[in-house]
N, C-alpha and C. Protein backbone atom coordinates (compact mmCIF):
# COMPACT_ATOMS: atom_id res chain seq x y z
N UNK A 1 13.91 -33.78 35.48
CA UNK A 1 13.16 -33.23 34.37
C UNK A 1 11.71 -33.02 34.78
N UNK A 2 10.95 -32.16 34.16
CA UNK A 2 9.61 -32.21 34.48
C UNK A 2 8.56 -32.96 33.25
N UNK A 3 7.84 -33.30 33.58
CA UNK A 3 6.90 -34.07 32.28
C UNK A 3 5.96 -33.00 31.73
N UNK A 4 5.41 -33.16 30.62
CA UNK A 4 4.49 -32.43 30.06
C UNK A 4 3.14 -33.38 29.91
N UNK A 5 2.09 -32.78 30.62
CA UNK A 5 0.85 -33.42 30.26
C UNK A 5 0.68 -33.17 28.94
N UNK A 6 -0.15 -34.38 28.36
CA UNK A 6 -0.47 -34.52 26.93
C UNK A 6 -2.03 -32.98 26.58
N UNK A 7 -1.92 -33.69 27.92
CA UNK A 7 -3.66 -32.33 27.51
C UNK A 7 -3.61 -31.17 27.42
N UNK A 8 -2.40 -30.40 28.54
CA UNK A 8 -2.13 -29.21 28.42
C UNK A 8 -1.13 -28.70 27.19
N UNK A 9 -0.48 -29.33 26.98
CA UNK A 9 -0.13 -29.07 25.28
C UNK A 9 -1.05 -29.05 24.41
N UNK A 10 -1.90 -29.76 24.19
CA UNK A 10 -2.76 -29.97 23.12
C UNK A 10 -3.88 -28.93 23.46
N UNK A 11 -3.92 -28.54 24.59
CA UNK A 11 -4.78 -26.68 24.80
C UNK A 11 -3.88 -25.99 24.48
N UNK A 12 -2.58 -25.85 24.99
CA UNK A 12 -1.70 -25.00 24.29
C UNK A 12 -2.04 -24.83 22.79
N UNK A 13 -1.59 -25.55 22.46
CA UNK A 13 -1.52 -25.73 20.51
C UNK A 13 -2.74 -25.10 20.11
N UNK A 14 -3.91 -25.70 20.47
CA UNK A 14 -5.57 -25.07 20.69
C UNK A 14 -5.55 -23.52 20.11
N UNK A 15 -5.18 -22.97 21.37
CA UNK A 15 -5.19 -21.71 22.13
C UNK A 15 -4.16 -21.16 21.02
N UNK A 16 -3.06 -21.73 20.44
CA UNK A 16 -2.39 -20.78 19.94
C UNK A 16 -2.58 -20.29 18.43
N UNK A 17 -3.71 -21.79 17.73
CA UNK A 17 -3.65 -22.07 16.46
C UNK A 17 -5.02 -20.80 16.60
N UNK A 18 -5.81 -20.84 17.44
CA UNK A 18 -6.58 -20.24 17.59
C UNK A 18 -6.43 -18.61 17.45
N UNK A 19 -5.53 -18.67 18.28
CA UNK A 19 -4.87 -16.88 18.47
C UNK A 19 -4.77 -16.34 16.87
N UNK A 20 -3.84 -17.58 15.89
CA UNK A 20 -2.88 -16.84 14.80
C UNK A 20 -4.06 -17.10 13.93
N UNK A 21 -4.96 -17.66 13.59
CA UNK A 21 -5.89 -18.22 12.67
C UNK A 21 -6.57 -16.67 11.66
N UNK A 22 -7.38 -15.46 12.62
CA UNK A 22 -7.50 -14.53 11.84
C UNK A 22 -6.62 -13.24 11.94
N UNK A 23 -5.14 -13.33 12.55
CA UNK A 23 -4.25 -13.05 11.70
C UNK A 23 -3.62 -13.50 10.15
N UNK A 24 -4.07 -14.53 10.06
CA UNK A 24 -3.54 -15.23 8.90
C UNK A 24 -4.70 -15.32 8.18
N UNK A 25 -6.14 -14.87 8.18
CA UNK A 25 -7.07 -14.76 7.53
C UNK A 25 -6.80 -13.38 6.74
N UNK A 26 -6.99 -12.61 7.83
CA UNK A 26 -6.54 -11.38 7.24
C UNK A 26 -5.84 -10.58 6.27
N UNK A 27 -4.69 -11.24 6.64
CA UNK A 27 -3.76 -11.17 5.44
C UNK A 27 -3.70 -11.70 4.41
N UNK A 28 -4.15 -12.83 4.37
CA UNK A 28 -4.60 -13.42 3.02
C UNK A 28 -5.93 -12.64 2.65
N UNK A 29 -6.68 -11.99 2.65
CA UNK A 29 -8.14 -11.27 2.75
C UNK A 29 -6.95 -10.05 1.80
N UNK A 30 -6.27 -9.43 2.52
CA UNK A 30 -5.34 -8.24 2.27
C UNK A 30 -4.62 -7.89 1.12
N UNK A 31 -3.72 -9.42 1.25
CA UNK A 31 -2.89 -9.75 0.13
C UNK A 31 -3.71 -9.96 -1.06
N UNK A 32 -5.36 -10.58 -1.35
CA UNK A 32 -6.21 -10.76 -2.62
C UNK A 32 -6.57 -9.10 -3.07
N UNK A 33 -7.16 -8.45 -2.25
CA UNK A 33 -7.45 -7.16 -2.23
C UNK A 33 -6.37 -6.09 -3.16
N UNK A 34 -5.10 -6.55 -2.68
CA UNK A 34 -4.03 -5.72 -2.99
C UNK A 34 -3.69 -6.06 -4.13
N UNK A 35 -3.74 -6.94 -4.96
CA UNK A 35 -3.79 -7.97 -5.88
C UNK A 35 -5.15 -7.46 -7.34
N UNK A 36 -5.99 -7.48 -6.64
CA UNK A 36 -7.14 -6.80 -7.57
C UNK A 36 -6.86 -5.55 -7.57
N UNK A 37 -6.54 -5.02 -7.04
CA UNK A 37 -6.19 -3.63 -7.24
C UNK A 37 -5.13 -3.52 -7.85
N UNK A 38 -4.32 -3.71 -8.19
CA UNK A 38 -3.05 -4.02 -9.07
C UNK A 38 -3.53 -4.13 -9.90
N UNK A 39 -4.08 -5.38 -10.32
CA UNK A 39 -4.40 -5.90 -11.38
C UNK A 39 -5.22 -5.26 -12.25
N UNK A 40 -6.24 -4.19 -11.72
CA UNK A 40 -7.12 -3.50 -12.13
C UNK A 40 -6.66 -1.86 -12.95
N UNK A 41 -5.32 -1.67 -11.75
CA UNK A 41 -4.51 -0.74 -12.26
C UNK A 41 -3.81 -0.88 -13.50
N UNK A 42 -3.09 -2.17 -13.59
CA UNK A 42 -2.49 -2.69 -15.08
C UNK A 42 -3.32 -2.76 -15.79
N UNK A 43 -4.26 -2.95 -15.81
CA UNK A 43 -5.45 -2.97 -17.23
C UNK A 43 -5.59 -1.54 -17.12
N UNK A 44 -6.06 -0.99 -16.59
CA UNK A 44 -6.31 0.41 -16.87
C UNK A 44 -5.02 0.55 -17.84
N UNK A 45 -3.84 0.92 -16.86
CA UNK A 45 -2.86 1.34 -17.55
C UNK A 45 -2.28 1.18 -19.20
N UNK A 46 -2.86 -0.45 -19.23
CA UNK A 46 -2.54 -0.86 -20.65
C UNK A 46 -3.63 -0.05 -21.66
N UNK A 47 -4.76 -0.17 -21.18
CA UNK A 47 -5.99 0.09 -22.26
C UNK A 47 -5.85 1.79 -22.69
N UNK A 48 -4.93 2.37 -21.57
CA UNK A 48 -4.64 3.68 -21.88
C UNK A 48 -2.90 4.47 -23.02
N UNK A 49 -2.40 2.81 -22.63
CA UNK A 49 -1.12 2.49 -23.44
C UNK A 49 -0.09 3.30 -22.17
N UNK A 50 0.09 3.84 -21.39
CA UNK A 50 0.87 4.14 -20.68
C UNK A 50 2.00 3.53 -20.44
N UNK A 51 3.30 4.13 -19.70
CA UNK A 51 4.15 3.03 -18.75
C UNK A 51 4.72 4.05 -18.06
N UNK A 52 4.20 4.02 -17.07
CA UNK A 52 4.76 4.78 -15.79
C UNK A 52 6.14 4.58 -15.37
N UNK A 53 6.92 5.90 -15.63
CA UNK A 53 8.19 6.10 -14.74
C UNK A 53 7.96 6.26 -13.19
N UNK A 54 7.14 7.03 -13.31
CA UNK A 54 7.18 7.05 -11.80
C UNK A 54 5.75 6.55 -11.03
N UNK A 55 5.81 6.24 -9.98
CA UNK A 55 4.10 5.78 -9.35
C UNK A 55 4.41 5.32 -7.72
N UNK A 56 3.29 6.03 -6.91
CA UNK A 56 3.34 5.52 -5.83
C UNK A 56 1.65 5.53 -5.85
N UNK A 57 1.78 4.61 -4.30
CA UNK A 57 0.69 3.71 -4.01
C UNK A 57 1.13 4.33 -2.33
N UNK A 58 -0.11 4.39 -1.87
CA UNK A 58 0.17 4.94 -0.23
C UNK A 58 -1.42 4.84 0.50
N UNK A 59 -1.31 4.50 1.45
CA UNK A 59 -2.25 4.37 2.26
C UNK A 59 -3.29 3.23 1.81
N UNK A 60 -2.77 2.24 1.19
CA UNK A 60 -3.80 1.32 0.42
C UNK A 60 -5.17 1.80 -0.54
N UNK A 61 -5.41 3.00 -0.73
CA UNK A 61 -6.20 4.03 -1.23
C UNK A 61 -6.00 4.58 -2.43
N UNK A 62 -4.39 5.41 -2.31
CA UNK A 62 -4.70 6.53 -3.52
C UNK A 62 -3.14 6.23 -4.10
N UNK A 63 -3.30 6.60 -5.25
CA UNK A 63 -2.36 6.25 -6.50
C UNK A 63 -1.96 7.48 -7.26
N UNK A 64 -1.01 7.73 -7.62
CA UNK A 64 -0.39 8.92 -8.29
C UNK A 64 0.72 7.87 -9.28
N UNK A 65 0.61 8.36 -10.99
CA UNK A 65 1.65 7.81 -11.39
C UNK A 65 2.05 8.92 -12.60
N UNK A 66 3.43 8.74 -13.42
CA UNK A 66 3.50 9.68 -14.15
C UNK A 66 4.05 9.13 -15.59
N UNK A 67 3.69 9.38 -16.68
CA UNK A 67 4.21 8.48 -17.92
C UNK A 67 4.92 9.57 -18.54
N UNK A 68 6.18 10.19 -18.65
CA UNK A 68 6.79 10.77 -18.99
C UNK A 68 7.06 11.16 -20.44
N UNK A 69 7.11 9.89 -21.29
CA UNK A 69 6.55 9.80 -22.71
C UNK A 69 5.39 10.44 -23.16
N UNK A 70 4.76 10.40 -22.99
CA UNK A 70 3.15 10.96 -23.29
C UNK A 70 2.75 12.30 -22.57
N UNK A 71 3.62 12.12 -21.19
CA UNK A 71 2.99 13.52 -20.73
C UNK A 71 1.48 13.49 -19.93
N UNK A 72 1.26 12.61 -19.12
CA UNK A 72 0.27 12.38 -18.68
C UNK A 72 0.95 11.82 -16.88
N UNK A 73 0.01 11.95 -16.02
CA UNK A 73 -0.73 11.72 -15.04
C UNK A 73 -1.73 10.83 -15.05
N UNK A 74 -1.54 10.14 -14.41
CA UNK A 74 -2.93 9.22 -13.44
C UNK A 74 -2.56 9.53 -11.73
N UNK A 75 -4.06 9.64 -11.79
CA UNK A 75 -4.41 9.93 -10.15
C UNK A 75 -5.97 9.37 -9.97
N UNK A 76 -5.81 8.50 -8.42
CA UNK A 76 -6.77 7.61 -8.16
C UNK A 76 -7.31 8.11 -6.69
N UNK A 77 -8.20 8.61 -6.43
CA UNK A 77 -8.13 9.03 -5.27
C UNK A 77 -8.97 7.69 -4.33
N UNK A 78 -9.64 6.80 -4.95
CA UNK A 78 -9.67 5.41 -4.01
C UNK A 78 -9.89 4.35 -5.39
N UNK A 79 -8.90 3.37 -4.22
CA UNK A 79 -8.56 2.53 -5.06
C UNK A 79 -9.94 1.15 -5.17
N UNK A 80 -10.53 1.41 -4.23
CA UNK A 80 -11.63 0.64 -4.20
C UNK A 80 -12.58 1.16 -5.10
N UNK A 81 -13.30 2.29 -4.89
CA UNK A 81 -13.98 2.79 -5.78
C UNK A 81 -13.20 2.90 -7.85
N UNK A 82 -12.31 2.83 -7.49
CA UNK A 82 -11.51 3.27 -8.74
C UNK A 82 -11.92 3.78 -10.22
N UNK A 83 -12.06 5.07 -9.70
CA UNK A 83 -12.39 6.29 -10.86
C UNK A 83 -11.05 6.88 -11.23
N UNK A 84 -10.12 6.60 -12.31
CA UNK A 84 -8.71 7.23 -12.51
C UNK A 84 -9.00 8.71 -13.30
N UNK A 85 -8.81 9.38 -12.77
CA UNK A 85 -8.34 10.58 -13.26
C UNK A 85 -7.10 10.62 -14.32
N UNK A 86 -7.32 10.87 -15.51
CA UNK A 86 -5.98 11.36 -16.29
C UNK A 86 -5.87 12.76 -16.82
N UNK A 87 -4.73 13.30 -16.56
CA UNK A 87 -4.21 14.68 -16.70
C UNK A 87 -3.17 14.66 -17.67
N UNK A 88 -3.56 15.26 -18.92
CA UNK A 88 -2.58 15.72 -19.67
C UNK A 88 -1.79 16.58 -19.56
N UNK A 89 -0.46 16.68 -19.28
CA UNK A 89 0.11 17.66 -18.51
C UNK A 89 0.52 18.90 -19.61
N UNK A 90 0.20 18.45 -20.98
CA UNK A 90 0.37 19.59 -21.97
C UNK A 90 -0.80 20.67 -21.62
N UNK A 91 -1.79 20.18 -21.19
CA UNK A 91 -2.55 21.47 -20.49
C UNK A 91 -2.08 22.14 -19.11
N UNK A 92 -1.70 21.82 -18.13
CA UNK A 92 -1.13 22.47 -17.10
C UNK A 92 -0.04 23.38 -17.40
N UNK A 93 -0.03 24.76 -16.79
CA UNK A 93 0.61 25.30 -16.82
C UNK A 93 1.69 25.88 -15.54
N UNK A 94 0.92 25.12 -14.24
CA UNK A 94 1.81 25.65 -13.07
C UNK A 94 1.09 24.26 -11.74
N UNK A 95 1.68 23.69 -11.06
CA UNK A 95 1.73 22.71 -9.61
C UNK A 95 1.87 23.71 -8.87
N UNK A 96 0.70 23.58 -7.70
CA UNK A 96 1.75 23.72 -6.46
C UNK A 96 0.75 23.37 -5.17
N UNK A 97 1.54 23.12 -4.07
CA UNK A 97 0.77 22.50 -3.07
C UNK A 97 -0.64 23.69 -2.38
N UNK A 98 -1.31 22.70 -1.77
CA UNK A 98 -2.18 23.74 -1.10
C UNK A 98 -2.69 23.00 0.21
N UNK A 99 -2.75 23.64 1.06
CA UNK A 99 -3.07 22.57 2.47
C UNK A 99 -4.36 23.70 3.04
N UNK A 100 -4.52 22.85 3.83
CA UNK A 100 -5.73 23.57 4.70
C UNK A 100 -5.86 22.88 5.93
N UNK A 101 -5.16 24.06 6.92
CA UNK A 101 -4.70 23.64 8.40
C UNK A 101 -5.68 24.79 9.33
N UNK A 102 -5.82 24.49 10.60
CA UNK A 102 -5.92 25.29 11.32
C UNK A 102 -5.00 25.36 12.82
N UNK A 103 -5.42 26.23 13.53
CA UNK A 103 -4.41 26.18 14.54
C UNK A 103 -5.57 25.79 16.32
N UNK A 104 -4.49 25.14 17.02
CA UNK A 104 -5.31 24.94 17.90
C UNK A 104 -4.32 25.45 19.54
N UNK A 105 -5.01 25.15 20.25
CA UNK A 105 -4.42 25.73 21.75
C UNK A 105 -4.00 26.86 21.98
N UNK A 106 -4.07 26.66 22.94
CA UNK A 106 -4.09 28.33 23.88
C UNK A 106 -2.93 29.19 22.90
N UNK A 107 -2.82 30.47 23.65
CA UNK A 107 -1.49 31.39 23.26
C UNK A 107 -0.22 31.08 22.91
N UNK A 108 0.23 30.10 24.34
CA UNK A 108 1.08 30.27 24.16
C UNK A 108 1.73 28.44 23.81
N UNK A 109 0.54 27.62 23.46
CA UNK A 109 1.49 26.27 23.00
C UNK A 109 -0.09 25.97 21.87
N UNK A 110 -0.30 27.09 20.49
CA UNK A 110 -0.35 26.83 19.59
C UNK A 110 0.32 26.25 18.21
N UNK A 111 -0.87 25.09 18.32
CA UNK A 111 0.18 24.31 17.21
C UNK A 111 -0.77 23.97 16.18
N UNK A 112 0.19 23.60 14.59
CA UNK A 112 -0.66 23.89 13.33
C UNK A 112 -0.80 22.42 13.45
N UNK A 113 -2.55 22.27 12.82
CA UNK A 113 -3.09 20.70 12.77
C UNK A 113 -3.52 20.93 11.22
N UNK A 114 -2.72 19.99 10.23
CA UNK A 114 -3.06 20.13 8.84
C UNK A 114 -4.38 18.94 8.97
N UNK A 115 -5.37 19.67 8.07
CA UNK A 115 -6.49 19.22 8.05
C UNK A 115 -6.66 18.33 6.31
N UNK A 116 -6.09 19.02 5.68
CA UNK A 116 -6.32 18.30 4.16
C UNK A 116 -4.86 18.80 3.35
N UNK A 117 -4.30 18.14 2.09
CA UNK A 117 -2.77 18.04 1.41
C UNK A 117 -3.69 18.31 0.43
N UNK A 118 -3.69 18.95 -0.98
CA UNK A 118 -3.85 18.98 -2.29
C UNK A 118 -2.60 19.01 -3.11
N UNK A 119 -2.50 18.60 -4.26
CA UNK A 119 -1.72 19.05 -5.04
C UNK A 119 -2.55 19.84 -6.47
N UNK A 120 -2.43 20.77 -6.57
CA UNK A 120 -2.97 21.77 -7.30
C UNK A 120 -2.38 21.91 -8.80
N UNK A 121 -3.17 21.82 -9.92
CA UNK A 121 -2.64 21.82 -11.15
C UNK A 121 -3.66 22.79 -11.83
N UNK A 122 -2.89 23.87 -12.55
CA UNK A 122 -3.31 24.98 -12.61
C UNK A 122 -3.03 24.70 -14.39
N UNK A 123 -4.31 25.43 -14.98
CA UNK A 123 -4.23 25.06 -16.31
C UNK A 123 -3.29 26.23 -17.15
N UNK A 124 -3.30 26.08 -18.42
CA UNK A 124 -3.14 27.03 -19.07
C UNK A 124 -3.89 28.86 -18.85
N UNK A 125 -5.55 28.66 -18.79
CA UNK A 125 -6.18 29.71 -18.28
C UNK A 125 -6.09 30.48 -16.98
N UNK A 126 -5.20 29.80 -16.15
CA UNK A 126 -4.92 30.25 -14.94
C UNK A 126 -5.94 29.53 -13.66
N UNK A 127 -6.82 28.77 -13.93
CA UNK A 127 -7.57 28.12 -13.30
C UNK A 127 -7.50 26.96 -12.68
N UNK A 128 -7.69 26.25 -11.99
CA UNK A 128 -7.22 25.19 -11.51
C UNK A 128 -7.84 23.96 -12.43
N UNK A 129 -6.74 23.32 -12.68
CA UNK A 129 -8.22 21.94 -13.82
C UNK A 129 -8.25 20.92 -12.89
N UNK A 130 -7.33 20.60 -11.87
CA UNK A 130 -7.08 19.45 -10.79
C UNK A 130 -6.67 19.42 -9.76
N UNK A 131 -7.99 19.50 -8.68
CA UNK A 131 -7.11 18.91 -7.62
C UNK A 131 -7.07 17.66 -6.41
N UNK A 132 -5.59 17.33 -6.26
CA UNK A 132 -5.41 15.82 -6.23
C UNK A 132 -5.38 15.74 -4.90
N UNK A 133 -5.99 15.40 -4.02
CA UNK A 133 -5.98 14.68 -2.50
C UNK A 133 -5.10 14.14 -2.22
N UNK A 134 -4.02 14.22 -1.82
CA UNK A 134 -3.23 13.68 -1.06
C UNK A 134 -3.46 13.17 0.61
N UNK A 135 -3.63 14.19 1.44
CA UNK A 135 -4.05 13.76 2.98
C UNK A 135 -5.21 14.21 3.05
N UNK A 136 -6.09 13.43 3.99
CA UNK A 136 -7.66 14.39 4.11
C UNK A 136 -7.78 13.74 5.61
N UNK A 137 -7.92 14.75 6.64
CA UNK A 137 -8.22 14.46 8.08
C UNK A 137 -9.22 13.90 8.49
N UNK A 138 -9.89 14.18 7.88
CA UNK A 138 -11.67 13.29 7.96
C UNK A 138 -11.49 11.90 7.82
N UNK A 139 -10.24 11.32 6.90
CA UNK A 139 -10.16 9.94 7.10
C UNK A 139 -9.53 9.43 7.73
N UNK A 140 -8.06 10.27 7.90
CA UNK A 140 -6.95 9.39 8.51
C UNK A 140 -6.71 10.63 9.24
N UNK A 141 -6.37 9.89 10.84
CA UNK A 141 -5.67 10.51 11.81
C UNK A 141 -4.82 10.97 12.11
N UNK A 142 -3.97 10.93 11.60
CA UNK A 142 -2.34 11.12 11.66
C UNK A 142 -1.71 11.25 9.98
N UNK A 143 -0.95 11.86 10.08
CA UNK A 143 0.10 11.73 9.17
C UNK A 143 0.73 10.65 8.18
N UNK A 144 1.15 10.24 7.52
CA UNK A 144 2.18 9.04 7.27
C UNK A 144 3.25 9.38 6.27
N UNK A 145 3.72 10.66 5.88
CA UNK A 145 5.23 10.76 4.99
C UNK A 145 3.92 11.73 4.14
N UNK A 146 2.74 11.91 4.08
CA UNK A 146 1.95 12.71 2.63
C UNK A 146 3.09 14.32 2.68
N UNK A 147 3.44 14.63 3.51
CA UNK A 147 4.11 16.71 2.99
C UNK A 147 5.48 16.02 2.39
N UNK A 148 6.07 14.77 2.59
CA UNK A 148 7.19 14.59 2.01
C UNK A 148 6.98 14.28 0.05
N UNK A 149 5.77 13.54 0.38
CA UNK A 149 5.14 12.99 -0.54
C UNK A 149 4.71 13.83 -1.60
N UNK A 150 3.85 15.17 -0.95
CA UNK A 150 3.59 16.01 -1.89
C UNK A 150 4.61 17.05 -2.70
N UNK A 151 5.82 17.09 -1.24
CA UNK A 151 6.93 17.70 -2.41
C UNK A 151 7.28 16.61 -3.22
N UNK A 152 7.43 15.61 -2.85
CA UNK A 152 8.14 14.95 -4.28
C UNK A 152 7.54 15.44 -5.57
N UNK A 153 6.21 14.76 -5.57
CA UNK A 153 4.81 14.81 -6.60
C UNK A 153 5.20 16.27 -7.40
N UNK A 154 5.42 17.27 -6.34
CA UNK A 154 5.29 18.59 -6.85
C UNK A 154 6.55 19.03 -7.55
N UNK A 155 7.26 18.48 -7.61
CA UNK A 155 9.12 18.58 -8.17
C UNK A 155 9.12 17.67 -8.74
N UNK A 156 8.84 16.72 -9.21
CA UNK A 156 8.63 15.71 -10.47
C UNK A 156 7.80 16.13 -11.74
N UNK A 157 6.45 17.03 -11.46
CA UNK A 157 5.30 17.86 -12.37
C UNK A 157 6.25 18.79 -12.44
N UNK A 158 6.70 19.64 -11.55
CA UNK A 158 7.41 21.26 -12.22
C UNK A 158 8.77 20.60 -12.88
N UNK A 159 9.18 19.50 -12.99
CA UNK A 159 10.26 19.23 -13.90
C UNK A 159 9.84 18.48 -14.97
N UNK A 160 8.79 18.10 -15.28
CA UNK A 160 8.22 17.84 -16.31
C UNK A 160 7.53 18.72 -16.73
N UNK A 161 7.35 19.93 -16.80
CA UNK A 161 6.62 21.06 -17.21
C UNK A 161 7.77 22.08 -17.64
N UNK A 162 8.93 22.14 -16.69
CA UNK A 162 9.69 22.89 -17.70
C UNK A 162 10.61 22.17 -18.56
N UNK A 163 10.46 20.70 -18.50
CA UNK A 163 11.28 20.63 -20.06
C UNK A 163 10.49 20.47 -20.88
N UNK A 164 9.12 20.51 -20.61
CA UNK A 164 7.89 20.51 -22.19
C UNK A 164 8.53 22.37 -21.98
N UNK A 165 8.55 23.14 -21.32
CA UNK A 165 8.78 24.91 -21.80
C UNK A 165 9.93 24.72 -22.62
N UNK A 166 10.84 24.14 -22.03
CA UNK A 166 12.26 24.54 -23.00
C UNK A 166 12.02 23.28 -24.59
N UNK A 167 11.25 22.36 -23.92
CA UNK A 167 10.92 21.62 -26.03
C UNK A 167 10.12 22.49 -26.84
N UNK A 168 9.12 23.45 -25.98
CA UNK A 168 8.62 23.99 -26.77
C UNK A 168 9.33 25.37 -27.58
N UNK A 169 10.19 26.02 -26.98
CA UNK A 169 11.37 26.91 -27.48
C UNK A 169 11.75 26.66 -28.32
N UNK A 170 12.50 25.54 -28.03
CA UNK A 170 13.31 24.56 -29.37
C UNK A 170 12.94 25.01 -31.47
């Protein structure tokens, strides 16, 4: 068998408690953060009487939710700052996405670099009354699911917009 010095374990242990210490700060730092922000969201939400069918949360930042009852939208474009936007969707009259890409490299291995995601809510007057940030390149580098994201967003509003058309027929 081989023996273990007492000392070099006890640097081991050192060294390792050391390593995990602000990993585990962190996340507890993370997990409070994520927590107030929640929490801040539910009060909003209540003081506005809402209850969201639908809602996502993405990039630790921005918030999209939809109260189907009422006919309203919330949209947060940072969750730190947290200014909620609410959209009555009895004023909208048309969604639809809008991006703003450009193209880069030579002739022949040009490729499209999306620069910013909107989701666009177009009022009754034909004007735009909102638009919602989804991706913005200036902050984040890469991608993470936002064009999947924005079709959803955008087929959840145009199906809540045409069954307010066909209630309003009725």
């Amino acid at each position: 068998m081989f023996e273990i010095d007492i000392v070099t374990l006890s640097f081991a242990i050192v060294c390792l408690i050391a390593f995990v210490i602000p990993f585990y700060l962190n996340s507890k730092k993370s997990n409070k953060e994520k927590r107030q922000k929640e929490s801040m969201l539910e009060e909003y939400l209540k003081s506005q009487n809402l209850k969201l069918d639908q809602k996502e949360i993405w990039r630790g930042q921005y918030f999209i939710g939809l109260d189907s009852d009422q006919r309203k939208l919330v949209y947060i474009q940072n969750l730190k700052d947290f200014q909620p936007l609410l959209i009555n969707l009895d004023e909208i009259n048309y969604v639809s996405q809008h991006e703003v890409s450009r193209m880069i490299g030579t002739e022949k291995n040009q490729r499209k670099v999306l620069d910013e995601l909107y989701l666009q809510l177009i009022g009754k007057n034909g004007k735009v009354k909102a638009s919602l940030e989804i991706y913005n390149g200036e902050i984040f580098s890469d991608l993470s699911g936002e064009p999947v994201l924005t079709r959803k967003w955008e087929a959840l509003i145009k199906e809540e917009l045409r069954k307010f058309k066909l209630a309003e027929k009725l």
